[in-house]
C-alpha atoms as a PDB file:
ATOM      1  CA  UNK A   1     151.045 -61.446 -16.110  1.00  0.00           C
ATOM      2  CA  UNK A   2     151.628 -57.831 -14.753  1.00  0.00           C
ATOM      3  CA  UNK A   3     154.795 -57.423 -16.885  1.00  0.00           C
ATOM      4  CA  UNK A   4     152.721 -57.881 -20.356  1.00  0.00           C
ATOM      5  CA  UNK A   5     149.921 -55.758 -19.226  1.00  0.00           C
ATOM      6  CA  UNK A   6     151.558 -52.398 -20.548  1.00  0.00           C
ATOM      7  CA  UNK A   7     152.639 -54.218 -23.507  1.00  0.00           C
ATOM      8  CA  UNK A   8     149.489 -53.779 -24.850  1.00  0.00           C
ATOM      9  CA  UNK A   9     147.484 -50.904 -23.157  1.00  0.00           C
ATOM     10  CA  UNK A  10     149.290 -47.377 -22.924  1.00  0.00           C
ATOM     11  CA  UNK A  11     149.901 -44.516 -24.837  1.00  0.00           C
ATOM     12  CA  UNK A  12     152.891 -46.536 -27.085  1.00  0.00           C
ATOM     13  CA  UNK A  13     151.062 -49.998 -26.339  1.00  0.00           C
ATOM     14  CA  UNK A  14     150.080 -52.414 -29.256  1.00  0.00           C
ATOM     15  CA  UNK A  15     146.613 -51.486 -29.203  1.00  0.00           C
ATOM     16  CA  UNK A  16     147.003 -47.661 -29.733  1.00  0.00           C
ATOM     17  CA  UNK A  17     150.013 -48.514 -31.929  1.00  0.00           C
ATOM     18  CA  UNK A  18     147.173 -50.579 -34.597  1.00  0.00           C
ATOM     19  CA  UNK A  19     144.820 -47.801 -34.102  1.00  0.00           C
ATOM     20  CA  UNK A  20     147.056 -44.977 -34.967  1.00  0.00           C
ATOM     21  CA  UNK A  21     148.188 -46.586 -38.273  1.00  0.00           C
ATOM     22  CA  UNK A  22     144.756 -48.349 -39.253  1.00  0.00           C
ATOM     23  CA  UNK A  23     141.959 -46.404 -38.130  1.00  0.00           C
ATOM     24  CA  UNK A  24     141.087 -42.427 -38.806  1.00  0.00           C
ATOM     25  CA  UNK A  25     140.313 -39.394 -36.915  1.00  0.00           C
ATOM     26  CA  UNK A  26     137.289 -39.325 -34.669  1.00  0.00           C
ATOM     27  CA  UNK A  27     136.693 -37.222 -31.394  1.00  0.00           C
ATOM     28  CA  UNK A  28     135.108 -38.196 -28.106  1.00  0.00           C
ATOM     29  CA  UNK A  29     133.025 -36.089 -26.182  1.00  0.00           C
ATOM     30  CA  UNK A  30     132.544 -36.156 -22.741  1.00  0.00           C
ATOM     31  CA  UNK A  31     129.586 -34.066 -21.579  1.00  0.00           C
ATOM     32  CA  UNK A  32     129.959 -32.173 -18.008  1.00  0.00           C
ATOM     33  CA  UNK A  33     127.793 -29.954 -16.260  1.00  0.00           C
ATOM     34  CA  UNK A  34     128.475 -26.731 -14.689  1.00  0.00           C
ATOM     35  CA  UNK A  35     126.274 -24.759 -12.158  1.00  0.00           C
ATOM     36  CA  UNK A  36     125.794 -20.915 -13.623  1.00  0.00           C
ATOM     37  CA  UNK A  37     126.244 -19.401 -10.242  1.00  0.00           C
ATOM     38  CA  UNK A  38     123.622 -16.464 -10.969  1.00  0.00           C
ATOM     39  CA  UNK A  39     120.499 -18.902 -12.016  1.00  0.00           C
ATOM     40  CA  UNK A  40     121.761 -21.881 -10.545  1.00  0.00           C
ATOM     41  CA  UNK A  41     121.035 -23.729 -13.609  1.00  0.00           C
ATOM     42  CA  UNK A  42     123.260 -26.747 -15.129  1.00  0.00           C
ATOM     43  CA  UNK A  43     124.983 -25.496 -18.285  1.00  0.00           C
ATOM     44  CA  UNK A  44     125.980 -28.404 -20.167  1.00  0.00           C
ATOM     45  CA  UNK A  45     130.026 -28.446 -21.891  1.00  0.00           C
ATOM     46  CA  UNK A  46     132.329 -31.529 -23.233  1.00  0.00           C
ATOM     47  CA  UNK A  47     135.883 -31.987 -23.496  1.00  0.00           C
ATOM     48  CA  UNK A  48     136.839 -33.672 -26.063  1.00  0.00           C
ATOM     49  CA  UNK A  49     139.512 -36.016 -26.774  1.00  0.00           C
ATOM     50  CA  UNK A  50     141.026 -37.100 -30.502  1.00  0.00           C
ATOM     51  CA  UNK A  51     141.189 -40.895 -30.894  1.00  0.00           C
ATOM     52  CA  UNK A  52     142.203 -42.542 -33.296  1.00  0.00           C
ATOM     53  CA  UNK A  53     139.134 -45.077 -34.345  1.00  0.00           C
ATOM     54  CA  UNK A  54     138.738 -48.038 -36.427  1.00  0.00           C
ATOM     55  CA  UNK A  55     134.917 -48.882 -37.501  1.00  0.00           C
ATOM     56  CA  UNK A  56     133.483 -52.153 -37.546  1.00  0.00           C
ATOM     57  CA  UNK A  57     133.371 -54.502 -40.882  1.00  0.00           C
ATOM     58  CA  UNK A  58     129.372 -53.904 -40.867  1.00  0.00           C
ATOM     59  CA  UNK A  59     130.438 -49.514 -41.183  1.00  0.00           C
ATOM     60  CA  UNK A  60     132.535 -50.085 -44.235  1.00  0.00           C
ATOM     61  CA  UNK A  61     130.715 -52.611 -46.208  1.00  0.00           C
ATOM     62  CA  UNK A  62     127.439 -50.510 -46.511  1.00  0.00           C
ATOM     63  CA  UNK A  63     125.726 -51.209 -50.062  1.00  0.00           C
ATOM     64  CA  UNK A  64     122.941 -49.382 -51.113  1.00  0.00           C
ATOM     65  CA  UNK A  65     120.285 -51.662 -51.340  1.00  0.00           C
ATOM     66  CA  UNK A  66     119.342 -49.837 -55.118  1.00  0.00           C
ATOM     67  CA  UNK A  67     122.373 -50.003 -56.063  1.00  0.00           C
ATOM     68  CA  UNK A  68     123.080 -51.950 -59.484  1.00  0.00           C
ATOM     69  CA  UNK A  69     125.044 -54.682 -58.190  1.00  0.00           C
ATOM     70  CA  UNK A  70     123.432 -55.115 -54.813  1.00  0.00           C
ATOM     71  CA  UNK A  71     121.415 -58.067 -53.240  1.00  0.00           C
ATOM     72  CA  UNK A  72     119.375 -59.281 -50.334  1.00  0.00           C
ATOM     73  CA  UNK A  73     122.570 -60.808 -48.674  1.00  0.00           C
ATOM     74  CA  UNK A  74     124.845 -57.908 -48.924  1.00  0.00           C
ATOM     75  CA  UNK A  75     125.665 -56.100 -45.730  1.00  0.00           C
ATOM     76  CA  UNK A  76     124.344 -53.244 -44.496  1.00  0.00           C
ATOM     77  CA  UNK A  77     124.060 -51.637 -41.399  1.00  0.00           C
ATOM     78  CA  UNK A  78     121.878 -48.428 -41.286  1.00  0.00           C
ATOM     79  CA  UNK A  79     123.936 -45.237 -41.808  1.00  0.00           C
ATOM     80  CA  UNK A  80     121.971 -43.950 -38.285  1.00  0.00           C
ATOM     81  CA  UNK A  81     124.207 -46.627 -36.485  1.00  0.00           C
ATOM     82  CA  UNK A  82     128.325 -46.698 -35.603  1.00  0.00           C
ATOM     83  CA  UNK A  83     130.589 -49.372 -33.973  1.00  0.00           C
ATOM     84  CA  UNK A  84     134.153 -49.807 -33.748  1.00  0.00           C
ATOM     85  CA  UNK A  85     136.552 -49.391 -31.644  1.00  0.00           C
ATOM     86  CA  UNK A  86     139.452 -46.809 -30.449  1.00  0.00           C
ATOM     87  CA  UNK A  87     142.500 -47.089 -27.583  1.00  0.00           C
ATOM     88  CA  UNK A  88     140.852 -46.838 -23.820  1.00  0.00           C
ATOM     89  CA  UNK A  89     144.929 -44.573 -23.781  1.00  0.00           C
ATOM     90  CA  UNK A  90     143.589 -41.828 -25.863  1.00  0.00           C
ATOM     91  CA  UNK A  91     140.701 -40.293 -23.341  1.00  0.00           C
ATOM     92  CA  UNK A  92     141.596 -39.179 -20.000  1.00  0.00           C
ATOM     93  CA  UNK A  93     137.838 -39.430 -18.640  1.00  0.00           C
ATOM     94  CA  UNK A  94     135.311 -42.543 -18.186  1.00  0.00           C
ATOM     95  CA  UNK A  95     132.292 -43.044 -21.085  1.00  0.00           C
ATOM     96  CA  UNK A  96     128.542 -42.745 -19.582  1.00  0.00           C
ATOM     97  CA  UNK A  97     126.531 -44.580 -22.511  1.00  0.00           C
ATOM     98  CA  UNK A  98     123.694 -42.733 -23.669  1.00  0.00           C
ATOM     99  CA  UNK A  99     125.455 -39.239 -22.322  1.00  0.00           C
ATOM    100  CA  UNK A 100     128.346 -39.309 -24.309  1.00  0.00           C
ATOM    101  CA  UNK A 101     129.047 -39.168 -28.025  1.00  0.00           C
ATOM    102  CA  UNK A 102     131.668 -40.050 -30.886  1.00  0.00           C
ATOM    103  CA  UNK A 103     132.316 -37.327 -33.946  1.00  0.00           C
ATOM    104  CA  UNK A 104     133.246 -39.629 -36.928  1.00  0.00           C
ATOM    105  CA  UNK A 105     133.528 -38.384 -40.139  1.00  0.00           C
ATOM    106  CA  UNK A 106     131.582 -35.094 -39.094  1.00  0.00           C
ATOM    107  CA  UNK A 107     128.735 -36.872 -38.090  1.00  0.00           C
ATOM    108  CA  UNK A 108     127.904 -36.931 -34.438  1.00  0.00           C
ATOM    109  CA  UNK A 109     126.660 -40.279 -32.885  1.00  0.00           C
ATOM    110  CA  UNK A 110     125.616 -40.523 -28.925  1.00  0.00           C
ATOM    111  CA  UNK A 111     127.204 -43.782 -27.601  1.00  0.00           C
ATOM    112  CA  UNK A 112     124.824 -46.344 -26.700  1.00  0.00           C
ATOM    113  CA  UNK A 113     126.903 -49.238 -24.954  1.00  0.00           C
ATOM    114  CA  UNK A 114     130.841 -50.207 -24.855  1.00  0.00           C
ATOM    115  CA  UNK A 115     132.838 -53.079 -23.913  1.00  0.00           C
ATOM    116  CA  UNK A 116     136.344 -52.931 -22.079  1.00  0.00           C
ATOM    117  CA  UNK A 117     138.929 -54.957 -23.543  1.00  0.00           C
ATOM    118  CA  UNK A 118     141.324 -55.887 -20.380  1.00  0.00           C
ATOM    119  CA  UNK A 119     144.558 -57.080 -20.445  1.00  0.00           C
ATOM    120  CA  UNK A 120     145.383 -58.067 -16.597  1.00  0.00           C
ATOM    121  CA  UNK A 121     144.252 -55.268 -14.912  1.00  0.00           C
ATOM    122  CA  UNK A 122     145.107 -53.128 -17.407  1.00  0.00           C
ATOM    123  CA  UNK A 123     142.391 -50.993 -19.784  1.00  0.00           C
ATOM    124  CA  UNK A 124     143.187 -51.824 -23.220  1.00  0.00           C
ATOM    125  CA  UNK A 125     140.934 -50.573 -25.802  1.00  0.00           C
ATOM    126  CA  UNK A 126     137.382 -49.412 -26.338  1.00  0.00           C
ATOM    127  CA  UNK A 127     134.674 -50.939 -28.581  1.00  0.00           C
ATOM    128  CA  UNK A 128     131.187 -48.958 -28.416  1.00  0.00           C
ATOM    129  CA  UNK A 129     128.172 -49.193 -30.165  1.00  0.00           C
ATOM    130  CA  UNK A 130     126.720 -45.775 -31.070  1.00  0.00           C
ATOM    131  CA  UNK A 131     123.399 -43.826 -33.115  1.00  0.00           C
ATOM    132  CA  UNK A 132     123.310 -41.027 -35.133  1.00  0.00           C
ATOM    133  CA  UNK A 133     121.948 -37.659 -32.899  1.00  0.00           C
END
């Protein structure tokens, strides 16, 4: 099984091969700490990392519930809430849920949970759950 494992995790794997031609522009931020050494107080940064992110179905087929077409069974998830999911290739640092946070579409959400898609023992892709800031 170790031979297929890069096949699909890695910078030119399957996985960030679909992402990079189906999914847009979002950016991850990892949040660090550094100690000012005068006050000795934690000064929060990021670094962030460009993925390239595919929302869930529920993100793209929001109806507005007033809407003139709309009904009770359309789908809708509330525009405070974000899933999808984006290569594990593209960030060069682990998630902490609930620390965290995704820019999409210039709208910052802080990452709630994720799931690790494995392939062997390789890290494949990323799919997180997320709310609005």
């Amino acid at each position: 099984m170790g031979v297929l494992d890069n096949v699909f995790g890695g910078a030119s794997g399957v996985s960030a091969t679909l992402h990079g031609l189906l999914g847009g522009t979002a950016f991850v931020r990892i949040k660090t700490f550094e100690r000012d050494s005068t006050t000795g107080e934690l000064i929060p940064t990021f670094e962030e990392f460009e993925v390239p992110f595919v929302p869930s179905e529920n993100e793209n087929a929001k109806t507005d519930l007033h809407a003139p077409s709309a009904s009770r069974s359309d789908v809708r998830e509330d525009v405070t809430n974000l899933s999808g999911t984006f290569p594990c290739a593209s960030l060069a640092a682990a998630i902490v849920p609930e620390r965290d946070s995704i820019v999409y579409d210039g709208i910052e959400f802080t990452i709630e949970s994720f799931d690790v898609l494995k392939v062997g023992d390789v890290d494949v892709q990323y799919s997180i759950r997320a709310r609005r800031c």
